[in-house]
C-alpha atoms as a PDB file:
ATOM      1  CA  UNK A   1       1.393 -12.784  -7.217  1.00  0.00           C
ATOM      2  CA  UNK A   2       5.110 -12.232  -8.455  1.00  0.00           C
ATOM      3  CA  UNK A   3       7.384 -12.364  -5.635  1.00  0.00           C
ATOM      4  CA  UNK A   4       8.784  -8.590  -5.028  1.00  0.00           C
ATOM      5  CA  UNK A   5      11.859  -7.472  -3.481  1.00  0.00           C
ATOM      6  CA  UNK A   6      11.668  -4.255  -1.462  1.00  0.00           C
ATOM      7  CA  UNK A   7      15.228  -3.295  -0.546  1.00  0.00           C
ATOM      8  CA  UNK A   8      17.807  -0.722   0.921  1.00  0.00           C
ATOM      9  CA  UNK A   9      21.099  -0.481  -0.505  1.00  0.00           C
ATOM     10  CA  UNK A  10      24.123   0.624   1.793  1.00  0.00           C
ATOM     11  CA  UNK A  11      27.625   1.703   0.097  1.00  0.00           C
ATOM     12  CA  UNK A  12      30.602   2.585   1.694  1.00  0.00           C
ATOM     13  CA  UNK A  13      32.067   5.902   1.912  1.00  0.00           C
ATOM     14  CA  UNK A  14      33.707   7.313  -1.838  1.00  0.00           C
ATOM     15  CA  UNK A  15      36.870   6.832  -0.730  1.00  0.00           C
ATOM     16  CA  UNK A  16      37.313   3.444  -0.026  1.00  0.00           C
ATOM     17  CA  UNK A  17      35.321   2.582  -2.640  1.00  0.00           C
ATOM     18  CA  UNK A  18      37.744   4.411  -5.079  1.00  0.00           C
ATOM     19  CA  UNK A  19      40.757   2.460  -3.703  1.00  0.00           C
ATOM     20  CA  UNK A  20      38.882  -0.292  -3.686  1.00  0.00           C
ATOM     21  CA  UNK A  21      38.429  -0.437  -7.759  1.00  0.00           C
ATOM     22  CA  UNK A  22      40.950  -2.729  -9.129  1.00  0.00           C
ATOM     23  CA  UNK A  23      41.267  -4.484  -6.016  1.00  0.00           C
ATOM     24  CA  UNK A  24      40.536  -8.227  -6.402  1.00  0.00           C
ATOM     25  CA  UNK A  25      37.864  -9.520  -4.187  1.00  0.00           C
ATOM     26  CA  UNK A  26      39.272 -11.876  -1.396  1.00  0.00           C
ATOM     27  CA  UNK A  27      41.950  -8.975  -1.049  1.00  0.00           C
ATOM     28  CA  UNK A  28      39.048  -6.096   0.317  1.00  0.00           C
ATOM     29  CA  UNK A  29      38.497  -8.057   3.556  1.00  0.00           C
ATOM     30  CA  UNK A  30      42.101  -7.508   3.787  1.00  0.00           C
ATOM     31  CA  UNK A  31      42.668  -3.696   3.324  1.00  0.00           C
ATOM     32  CA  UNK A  32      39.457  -2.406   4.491  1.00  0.00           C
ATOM     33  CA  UNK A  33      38.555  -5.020   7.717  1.00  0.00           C
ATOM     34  CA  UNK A  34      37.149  -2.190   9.926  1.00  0.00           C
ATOM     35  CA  UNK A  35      35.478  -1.039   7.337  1.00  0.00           C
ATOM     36  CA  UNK A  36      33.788  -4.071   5.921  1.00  0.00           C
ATOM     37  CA  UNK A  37      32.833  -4.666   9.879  1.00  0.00           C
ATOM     38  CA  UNK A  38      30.977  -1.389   9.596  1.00  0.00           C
ATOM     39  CA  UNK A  39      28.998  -1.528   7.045  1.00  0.00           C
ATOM     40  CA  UNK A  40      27.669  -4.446   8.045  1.00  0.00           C
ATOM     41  CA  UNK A  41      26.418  -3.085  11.643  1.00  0.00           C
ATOM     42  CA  UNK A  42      25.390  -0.172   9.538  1.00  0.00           C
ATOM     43  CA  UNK A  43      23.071  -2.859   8.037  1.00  0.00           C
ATOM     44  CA  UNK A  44      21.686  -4.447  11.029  1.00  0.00           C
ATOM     45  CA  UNK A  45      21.131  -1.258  12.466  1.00  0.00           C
ATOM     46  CA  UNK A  46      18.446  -0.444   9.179  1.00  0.00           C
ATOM     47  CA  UNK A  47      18.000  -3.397  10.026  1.00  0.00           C
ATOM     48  CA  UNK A  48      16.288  -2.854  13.194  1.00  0.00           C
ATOM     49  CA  UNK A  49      15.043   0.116  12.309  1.00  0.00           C
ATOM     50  CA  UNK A  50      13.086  -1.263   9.677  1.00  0.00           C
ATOM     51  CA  UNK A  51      11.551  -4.155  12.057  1.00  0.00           C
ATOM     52  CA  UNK A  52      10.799  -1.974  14.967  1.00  0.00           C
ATOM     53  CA  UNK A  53       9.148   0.409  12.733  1.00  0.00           C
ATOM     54  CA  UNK A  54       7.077  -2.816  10.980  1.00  0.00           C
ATOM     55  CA  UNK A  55       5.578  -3.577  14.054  1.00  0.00           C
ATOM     56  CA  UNK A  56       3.603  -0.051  14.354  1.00  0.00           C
ATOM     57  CA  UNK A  57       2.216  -0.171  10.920  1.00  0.00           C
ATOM     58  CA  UNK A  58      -1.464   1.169  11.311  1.00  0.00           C
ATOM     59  CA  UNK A  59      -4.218  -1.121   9.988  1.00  0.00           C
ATOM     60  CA  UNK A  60      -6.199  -3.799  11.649  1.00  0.00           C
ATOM     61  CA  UNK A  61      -4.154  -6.972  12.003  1.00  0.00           C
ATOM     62  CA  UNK A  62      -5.044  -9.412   9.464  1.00  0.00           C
ATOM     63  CA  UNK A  63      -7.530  -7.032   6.954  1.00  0.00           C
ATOM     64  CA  UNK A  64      -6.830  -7.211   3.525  1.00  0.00           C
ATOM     65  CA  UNK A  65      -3.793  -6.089   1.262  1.00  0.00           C
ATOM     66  CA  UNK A  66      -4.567  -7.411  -1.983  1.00  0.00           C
ATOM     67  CA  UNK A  67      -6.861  -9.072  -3.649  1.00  0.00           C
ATOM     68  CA  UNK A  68      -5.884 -12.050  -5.433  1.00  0.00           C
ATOM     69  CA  UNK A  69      -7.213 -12.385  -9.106  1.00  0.00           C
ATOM     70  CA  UNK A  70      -7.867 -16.168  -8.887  1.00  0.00           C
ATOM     71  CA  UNK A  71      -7.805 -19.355  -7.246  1.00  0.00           C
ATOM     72  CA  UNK A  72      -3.841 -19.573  -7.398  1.00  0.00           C
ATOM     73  CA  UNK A  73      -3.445 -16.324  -6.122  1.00  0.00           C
ATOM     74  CA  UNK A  74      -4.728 -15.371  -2.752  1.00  0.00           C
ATOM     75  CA  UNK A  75      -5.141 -12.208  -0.501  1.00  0.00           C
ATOM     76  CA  UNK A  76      -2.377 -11.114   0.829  1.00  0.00           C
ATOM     77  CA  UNK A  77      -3.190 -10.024   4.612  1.00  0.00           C
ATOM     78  CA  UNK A  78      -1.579  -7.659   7.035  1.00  0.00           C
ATOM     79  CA  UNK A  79       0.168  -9.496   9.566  1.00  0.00           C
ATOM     80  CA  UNK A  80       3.057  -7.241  11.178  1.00  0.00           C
ATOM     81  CA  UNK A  81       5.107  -9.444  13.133  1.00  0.00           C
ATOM     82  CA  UNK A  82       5.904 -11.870   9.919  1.00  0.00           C
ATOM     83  CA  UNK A  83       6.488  -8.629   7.867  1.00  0.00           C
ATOM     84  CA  UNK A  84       9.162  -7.366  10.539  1.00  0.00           C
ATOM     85  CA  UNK A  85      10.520 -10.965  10.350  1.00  0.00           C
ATOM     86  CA  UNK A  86      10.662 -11.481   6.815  1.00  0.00           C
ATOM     87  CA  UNK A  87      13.467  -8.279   6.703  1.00  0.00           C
ATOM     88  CA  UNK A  88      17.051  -9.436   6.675  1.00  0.00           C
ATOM     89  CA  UNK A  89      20.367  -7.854   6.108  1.00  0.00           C
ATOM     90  CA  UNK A  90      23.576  -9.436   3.847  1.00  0.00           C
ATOM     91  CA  UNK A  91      26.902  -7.790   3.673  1.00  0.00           C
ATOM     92  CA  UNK A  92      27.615  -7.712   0.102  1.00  0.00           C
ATOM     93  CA  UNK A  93      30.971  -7.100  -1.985  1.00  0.00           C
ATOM     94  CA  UNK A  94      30.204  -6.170  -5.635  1.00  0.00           C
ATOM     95  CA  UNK A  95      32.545  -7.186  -8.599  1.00  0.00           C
ATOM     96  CA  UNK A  96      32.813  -3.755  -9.500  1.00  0.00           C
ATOM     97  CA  UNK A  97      34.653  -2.662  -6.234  1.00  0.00           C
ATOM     98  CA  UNK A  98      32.267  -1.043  -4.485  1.00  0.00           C
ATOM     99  CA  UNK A  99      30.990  -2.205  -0.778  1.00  0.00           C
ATOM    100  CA  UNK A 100      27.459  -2.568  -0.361  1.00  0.00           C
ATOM    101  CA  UNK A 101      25.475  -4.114   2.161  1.00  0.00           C
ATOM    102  CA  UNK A 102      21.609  -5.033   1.595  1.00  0.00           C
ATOM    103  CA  UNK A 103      18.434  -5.051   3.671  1.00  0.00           C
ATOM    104  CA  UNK A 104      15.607  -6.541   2.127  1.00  0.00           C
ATOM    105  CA  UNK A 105      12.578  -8.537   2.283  1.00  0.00           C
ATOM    106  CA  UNK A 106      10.968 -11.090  -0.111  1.00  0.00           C
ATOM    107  CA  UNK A 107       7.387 -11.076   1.964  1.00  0.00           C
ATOM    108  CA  UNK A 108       4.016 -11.020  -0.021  1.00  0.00           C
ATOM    109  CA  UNK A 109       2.945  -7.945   1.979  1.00  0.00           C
ATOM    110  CA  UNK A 110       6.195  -5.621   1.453  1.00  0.00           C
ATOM    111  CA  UNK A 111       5.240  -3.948  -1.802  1.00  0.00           C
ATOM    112  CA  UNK A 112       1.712  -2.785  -0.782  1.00  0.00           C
ATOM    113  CA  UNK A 113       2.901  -1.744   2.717  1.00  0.00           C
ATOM    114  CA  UNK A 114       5.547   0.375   1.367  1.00  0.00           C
ATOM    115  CA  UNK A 115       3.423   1.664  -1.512  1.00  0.00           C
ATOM    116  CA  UNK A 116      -0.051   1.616  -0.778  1.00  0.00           C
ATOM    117  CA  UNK A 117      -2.521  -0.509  -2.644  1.00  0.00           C
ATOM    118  CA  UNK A 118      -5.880  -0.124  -4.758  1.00  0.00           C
ATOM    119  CA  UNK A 119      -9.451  -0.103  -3.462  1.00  0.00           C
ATOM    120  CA  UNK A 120     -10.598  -3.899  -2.993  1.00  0.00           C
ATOM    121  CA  UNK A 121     -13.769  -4.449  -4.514  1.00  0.00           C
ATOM    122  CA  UNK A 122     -14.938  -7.920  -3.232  1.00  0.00           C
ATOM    123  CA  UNK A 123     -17.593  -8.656  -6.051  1.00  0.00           C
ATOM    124  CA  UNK A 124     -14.284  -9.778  -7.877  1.00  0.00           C
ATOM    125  CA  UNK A 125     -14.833 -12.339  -5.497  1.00  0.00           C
ATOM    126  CA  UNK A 126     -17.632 -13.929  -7.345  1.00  0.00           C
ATOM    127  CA  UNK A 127     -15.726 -14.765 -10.715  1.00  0.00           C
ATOM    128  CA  UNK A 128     -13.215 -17.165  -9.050  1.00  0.00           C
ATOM    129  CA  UNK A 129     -14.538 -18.354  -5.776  1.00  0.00           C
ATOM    130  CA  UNK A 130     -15.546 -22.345  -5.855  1.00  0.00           C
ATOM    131  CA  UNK A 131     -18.791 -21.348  -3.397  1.00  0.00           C
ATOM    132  CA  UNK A 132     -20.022 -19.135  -5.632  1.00  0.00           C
ATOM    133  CA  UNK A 133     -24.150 -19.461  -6.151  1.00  0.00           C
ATOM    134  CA  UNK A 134     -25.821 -18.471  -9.327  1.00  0.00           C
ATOM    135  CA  UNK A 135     -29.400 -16.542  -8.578  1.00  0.00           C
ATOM    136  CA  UNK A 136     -32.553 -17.370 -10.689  1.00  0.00           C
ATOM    137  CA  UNK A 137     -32.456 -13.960 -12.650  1.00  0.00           C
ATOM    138  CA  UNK A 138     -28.560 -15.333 -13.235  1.00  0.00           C
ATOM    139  CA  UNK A 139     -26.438 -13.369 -11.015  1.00  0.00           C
ATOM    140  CA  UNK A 140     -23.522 -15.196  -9.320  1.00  0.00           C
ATOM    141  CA  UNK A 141     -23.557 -14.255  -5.424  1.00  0.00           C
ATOM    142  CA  UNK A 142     -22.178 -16.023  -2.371  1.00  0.00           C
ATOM    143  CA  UNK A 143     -23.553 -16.121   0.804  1.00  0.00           C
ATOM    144  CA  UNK A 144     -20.753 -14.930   2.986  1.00  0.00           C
ATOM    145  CA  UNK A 145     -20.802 -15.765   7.274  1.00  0.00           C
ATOM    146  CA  UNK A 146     -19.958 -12.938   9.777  1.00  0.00           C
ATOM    147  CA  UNK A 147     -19.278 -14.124  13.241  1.00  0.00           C
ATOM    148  CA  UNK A 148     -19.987 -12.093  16.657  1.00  0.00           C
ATOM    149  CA  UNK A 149     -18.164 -12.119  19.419  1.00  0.00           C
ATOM    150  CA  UNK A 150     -19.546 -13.540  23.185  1.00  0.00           C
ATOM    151  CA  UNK A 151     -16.728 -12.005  24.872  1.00  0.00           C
ATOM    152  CA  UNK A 152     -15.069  -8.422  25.179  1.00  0.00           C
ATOM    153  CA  UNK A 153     -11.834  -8.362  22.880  1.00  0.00           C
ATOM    154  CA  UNK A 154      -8.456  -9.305  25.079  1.00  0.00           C
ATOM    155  CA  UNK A 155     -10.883 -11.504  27.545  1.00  0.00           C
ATOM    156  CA  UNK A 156     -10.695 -14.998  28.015  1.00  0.00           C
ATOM    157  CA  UNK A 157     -11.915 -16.851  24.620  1.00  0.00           C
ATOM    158  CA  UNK A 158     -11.756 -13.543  22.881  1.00  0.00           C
ATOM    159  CA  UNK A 159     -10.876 -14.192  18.958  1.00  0.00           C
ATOM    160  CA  UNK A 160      -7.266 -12.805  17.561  1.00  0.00           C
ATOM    161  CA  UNK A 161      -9.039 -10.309  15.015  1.00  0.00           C
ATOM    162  CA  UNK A 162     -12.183  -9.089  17.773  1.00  0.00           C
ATOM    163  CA  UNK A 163     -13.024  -6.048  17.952  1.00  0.00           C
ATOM    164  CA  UNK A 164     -15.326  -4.406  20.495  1.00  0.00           C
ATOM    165  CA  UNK A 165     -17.716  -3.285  17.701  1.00  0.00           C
ATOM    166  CA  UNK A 166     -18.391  -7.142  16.471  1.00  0.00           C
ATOM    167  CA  UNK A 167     -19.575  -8.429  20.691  1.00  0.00           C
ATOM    168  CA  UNK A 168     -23.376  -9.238  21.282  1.00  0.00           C
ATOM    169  CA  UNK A 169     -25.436  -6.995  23.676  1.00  0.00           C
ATOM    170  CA  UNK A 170     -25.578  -9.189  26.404  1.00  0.00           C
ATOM    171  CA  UNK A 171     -29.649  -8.655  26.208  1.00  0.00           C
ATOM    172  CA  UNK A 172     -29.113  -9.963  22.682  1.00  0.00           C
ATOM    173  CA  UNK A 173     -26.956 -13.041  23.953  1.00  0.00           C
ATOM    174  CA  UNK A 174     -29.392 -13.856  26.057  1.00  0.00           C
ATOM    175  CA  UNK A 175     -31.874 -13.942  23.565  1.00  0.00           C
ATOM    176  CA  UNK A 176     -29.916 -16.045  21.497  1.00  0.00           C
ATOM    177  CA  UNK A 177     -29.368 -18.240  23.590  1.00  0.00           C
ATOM    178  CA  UNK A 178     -32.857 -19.448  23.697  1.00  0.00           C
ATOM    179  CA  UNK A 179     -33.361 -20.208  20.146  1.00  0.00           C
ATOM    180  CA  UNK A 180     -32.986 -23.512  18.746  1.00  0.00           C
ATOM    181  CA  UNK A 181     -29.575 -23.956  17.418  1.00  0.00           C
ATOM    182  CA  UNK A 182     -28.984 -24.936  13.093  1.00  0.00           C
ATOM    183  CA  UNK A 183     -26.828 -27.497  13.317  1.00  0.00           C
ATOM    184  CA  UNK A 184     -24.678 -29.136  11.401  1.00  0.00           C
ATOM    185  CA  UNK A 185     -25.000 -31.832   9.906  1.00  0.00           C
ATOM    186  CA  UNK A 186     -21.754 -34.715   9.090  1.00  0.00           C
ATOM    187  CA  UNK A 187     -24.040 -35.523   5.817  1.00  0.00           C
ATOM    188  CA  UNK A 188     -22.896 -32.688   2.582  1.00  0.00           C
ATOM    189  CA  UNK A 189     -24.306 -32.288  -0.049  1.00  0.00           C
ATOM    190  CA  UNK A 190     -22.793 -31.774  -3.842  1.00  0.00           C
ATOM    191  CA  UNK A 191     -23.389 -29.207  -6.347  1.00  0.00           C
ATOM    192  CA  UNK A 192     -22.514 -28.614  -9.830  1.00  0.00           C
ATOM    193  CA  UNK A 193     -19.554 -25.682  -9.697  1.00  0.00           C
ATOM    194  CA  UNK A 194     -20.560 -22.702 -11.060  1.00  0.00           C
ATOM    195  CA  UNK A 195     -17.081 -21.424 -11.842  1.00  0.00           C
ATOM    196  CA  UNK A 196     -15.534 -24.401 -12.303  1.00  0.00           C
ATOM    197  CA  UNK A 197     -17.385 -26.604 -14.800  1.00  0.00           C
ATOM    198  CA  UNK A 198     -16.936 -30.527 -14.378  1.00  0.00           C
ATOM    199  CA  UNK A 199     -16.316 -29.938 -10.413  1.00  0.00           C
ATOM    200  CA  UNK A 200     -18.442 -29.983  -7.528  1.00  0.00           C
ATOM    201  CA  UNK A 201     -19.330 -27.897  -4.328  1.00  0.00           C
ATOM    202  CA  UNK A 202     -20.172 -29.733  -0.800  1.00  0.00           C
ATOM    203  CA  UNK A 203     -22.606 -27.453   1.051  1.00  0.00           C
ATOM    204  CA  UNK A 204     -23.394 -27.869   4.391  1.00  0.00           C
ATOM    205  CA  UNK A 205     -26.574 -29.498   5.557  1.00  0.00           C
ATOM    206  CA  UNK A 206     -28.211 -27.667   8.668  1.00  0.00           C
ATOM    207  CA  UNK A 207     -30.369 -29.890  11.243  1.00  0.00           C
ATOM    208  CA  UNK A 208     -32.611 -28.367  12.289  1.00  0.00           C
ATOM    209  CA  UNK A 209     -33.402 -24.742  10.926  1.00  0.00           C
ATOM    210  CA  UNK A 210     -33.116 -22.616  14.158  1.00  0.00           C
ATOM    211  CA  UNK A 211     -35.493 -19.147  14.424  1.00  0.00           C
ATOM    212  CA  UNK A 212     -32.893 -15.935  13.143  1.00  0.00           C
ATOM    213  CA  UNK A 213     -33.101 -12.882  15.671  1.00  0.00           C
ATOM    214  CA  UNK A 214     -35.952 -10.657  14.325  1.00  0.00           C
ATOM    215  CA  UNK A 215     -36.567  -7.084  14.943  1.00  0.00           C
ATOM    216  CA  UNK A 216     -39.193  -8.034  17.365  1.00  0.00           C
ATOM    217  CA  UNK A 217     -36.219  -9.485  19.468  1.00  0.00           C
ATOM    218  CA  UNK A 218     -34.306  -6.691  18.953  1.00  0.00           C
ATOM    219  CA  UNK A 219     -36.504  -4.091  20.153  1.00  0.00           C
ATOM    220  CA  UNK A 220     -37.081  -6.617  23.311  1.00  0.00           C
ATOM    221  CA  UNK A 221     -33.470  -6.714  23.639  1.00  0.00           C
ATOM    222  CA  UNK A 222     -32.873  -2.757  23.337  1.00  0.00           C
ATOM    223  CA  UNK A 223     -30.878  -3.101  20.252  1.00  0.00           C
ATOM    224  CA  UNK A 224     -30.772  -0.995  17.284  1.00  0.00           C
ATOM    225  CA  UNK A 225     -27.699  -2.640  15.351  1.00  0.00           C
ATOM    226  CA  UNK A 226     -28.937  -3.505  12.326  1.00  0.00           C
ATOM    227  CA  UNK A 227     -26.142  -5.827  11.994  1.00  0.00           C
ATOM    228  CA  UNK A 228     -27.304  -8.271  14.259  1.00  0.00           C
ATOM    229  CA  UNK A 229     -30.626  -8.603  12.650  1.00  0.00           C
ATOM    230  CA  UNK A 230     -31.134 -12.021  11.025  1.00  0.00           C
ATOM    231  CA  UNK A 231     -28.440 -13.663  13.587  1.00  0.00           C
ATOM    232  CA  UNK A 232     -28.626 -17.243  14.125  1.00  0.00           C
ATOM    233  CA  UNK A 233     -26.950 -19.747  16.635  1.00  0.00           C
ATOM    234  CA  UNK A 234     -25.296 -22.501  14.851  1.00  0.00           C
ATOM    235  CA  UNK A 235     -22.449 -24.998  15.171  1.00  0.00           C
ATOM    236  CA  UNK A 236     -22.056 -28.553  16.704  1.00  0.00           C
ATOM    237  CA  UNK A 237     -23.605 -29.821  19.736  1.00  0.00           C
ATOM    238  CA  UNK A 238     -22.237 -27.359  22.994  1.00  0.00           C
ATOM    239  CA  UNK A 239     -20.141 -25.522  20.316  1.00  0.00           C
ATOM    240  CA  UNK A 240     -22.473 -22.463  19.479  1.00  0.00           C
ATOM    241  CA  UNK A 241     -21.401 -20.029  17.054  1.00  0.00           C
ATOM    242  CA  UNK A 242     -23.473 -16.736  16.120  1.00  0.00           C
ATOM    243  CA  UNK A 243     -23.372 -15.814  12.769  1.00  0.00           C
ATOM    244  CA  UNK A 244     -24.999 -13.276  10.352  1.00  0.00           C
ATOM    245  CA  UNK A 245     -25.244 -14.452   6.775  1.00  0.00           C
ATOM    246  CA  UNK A 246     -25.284 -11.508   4.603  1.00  0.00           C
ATOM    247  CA  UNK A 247     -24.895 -11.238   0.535  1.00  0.00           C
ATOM    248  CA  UNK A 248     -22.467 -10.328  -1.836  1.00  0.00           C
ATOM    249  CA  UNK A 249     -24.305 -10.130  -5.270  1.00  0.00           C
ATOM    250  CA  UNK A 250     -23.839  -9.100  -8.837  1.00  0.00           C
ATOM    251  CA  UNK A 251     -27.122  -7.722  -8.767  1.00  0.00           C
ATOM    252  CA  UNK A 252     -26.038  -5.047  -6.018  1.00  0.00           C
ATOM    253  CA  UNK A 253     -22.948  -3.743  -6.875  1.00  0.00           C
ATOM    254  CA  UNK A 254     -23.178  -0.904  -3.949  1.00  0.00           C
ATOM    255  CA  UNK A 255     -20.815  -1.657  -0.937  1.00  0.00           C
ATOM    256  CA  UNK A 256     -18.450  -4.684  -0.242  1.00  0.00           C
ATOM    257  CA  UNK A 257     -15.399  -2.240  -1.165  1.00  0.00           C
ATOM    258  CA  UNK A 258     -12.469  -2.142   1.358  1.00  0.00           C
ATOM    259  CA  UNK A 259     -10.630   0.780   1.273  1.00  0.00           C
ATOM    260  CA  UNK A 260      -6.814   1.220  -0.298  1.00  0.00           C
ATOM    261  CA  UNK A 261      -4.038   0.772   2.324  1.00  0.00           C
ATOM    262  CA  UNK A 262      -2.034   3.617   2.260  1.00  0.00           C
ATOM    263  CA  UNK A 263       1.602   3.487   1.813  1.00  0.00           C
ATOM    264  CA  UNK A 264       3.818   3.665   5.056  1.00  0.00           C
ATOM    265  CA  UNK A 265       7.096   4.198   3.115  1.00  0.00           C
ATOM    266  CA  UNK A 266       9.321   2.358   5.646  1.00  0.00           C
ATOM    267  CA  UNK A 267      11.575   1.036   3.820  1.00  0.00           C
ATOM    268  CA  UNK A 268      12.738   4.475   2.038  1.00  0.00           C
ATOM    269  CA  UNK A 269      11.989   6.342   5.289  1.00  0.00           C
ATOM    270  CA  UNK A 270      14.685   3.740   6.753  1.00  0.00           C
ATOM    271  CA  UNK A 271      17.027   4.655   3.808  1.00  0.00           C
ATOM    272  CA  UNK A 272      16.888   8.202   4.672  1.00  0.00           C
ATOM    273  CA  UNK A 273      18.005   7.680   7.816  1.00  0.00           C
ATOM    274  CA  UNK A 274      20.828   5.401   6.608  1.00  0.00           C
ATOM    275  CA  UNK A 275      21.858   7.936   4.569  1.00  0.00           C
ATOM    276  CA  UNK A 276      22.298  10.289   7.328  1.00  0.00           C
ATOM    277  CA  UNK A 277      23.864   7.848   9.889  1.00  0.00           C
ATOM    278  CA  UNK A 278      27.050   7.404   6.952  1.00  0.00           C
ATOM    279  CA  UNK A 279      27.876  10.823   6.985  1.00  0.00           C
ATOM    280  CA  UNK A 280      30.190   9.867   9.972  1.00  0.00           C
ATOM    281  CA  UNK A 281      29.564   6.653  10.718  1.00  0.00           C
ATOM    282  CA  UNK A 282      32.716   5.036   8.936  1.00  0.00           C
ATOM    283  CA  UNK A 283      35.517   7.777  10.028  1.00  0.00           C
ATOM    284  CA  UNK A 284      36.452   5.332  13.046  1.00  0.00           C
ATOM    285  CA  UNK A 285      36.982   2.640  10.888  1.00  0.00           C
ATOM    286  CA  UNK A 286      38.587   4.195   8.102  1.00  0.00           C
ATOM    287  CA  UNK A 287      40.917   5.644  10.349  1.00  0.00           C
ATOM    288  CA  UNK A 288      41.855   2.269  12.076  1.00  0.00           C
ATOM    289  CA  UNK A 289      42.251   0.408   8.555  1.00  0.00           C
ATOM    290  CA  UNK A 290      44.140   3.872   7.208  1.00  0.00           C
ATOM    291  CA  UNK A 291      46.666   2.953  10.376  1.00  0.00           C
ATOM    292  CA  UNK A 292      46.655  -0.415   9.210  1.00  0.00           C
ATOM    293  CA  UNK A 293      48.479   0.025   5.984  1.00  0.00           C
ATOM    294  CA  UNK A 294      51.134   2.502   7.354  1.00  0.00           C
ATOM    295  CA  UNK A 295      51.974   0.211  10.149  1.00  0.00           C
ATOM    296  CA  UNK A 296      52.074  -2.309   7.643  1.00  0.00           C
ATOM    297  CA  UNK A 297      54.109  -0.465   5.532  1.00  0.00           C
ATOM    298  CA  UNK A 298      56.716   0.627   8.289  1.00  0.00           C
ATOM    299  CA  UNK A 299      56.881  -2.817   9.009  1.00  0.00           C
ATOM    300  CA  UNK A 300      58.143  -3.547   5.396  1.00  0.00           C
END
C-alpha cells in the first residue's frame, strides 16, 4: 500500500499574507514574529484536537482496515493510540509568501479512517496466503484457528483483543479440561506451496489427536453456542490453548465478509474547527507585530 498523506493546511490571516508577498523569506520571521508564533500554536492546537479525537474512534481495537492484495502488502489494522501518535504539526513558510502551518500524518490507517473503506471479503485470502490448502474437488481453502478466552475480558490473563462474547461457559471449561490435549509436536512437516510454486509449507504435527467438544458435551454442559462446537484443547505441555478450527473455502463463498469501516472524517472535522478558531485568533498578534513596525519606525 502507497503511503498517503492526510493533512490540514493552516494560513495566516489575508492581510499579512498580502504584505508578506515580495518579502524574502528569512525577513518574515522578522516583520510578522507574533504572528509566525501563532500560527504555529494554532497548529498544535489541531493538533491536539486531532489526537484526542483519534483516540475515540469507534471500532474494535485491532479489526481490520484493509485488506492487503498480496504477500507484500498486509492488513492494515485499527490501532488508535499509534494513529493519534503518528499526527504531527510543522510550521511552514511557503516561497510564495504566504504562512502556512501543516498537520498531518503519514500512518497506514489515516486514509481509511478518515474515508471509510470497502467491504473485506476474506476468500481473497486464499489467492496469496502461503498456508493455503487445495481440496480434492480443487478448491483452495485454509483452515483458519479461533481462540476462546478462559478468563472474563480486563481480568488477570485476559487477551488485549477479548471480548466477553469469545469466554468459555465455565461448564464448558470444565469439560474441556478433561479431554486429552493435541499437542504439538517440535517435528514439522513440509508441503509443496500451493501459491507459491518451488516453495514449501511446514505444518504442524499434533501428538496425540485429543477428542473435539461434541454436541453431546454441549448439551451436558448447557450450551447452545454453536461456536464452541468442535473445540479442542491444544498447545504445549501446561500451556493449553482452546481453539475452534473453522473453514474458509472457495467452495462456500457465503460469509467470511467484514463489514466497511465507515469514515470518521477527523481530520476535515478538525479543519472546520480551525477554520473557525482564525476568525480571531491572530488579532493579538497582528496587533503586537503592527506596533512593532511603528515603534520601529519612530525609532528611525
Amino acid at each position: 500500500m502507497a503511503t498517503v498523506n492526510v493533512t490540514i493546511t493552516i494560513q495566516a490571516p489575508p492581510l499579512p499574507a498580502a504584505l508578506m508577498r515580495g518579502v524574502k523569506q528569512d525577513k518574515i520571521l522578522d516583520l510578522f514574529p507574533n504572528t509566525v508564533q501563532r500560527l504555529g500554536e494554532l497548529g498544535r492546537e489541531g493538533q491536539r484536537i486531532w489526537m484526542e479525537r483519534a483516540m475515540q474512534i469507534p471500532g474494535t481495537e485491532g479489526r481490520p482496515l484493509r485488506l492487503g492484495t498480496g504477500p507484500g502488502d498486509r492488513m492494515v489494522f485499527k490501532n488508535a493510540s499509534a494513529y493519534a501518535q503518528s499526527i504531527t504539526v510543522e510550521p511552514v513558510v511557503s516561497e510564495g509568501g504566504d504562512l502556512t502551518a501543516v498537520v498531518g500524518t503519514s500512518d497506514r490507517q489515516a486514509m481509511t479512517i478518515e474515508v471509510g473503506g470497502p467491504e473485506i471479503d476474506l476468500h481473497a485470502v486464499l489467492e496469496f496466503s502461503h498456508k493455503t490448502r487445495m481440496s480434492k474437488s480443487g478448491h483452495k481453502y485454509l483452515l483458519v484457528p479461533f481462540r476462546h478466552a478462559t478468563t472474563a475480558p480486563g481480568s488477570s490473563g485476559g487477551s488485549r483483543f477479548q471480548t466477553a462474547s469469545n469466554v468459555i461457559p465455565p461448564r464448558v471449561l470444565a469439560i474441556m479440561r478433561g479431554k486429552q490435549e493435541s499437542l504439538i509436536s517440535r517435528a514439522k512437516r513440509n508441503e509443496s506451496s500451493i501459491n507459491y510454486p518451488g516453495k514449501t509449507v511446514q505444518r504442524n504435527i499434533y501428538q496425540p489427536h485429543g477428542k473435539p467438544l461434541t454436541a453431546h458435551d454441549m448439551a451436558q454442559a448447557g450450551s447452545t453456542d454453536r461456536n464452541l462446537l468442535g473445540m479442542i484443547r491444544t498447545g504445549a505441555k501446561k500451556h493449553s490453548s482452546y481453539l475452534t478450527i473453522r473453514t474458509l473455502s472457495q467452495s462456500n463463498p457465503n460469509g467470511w465478509r467484514i463489514r466497511g469501516y465507515e469514515a470518521q472524517h477527523l481530520a476535515s472535522r478538525t479543519a472546520e474547527e480551525l477554520q473557525r478558531m482564525s476568525e480571531t485568533w491572530f488579532e493579538d498578534a497582528l496587533k503586537e507585530d503592527a506596533a512593532g513596525w511603528v515603534s520601529e519606525a519612530l525609532a528611525s
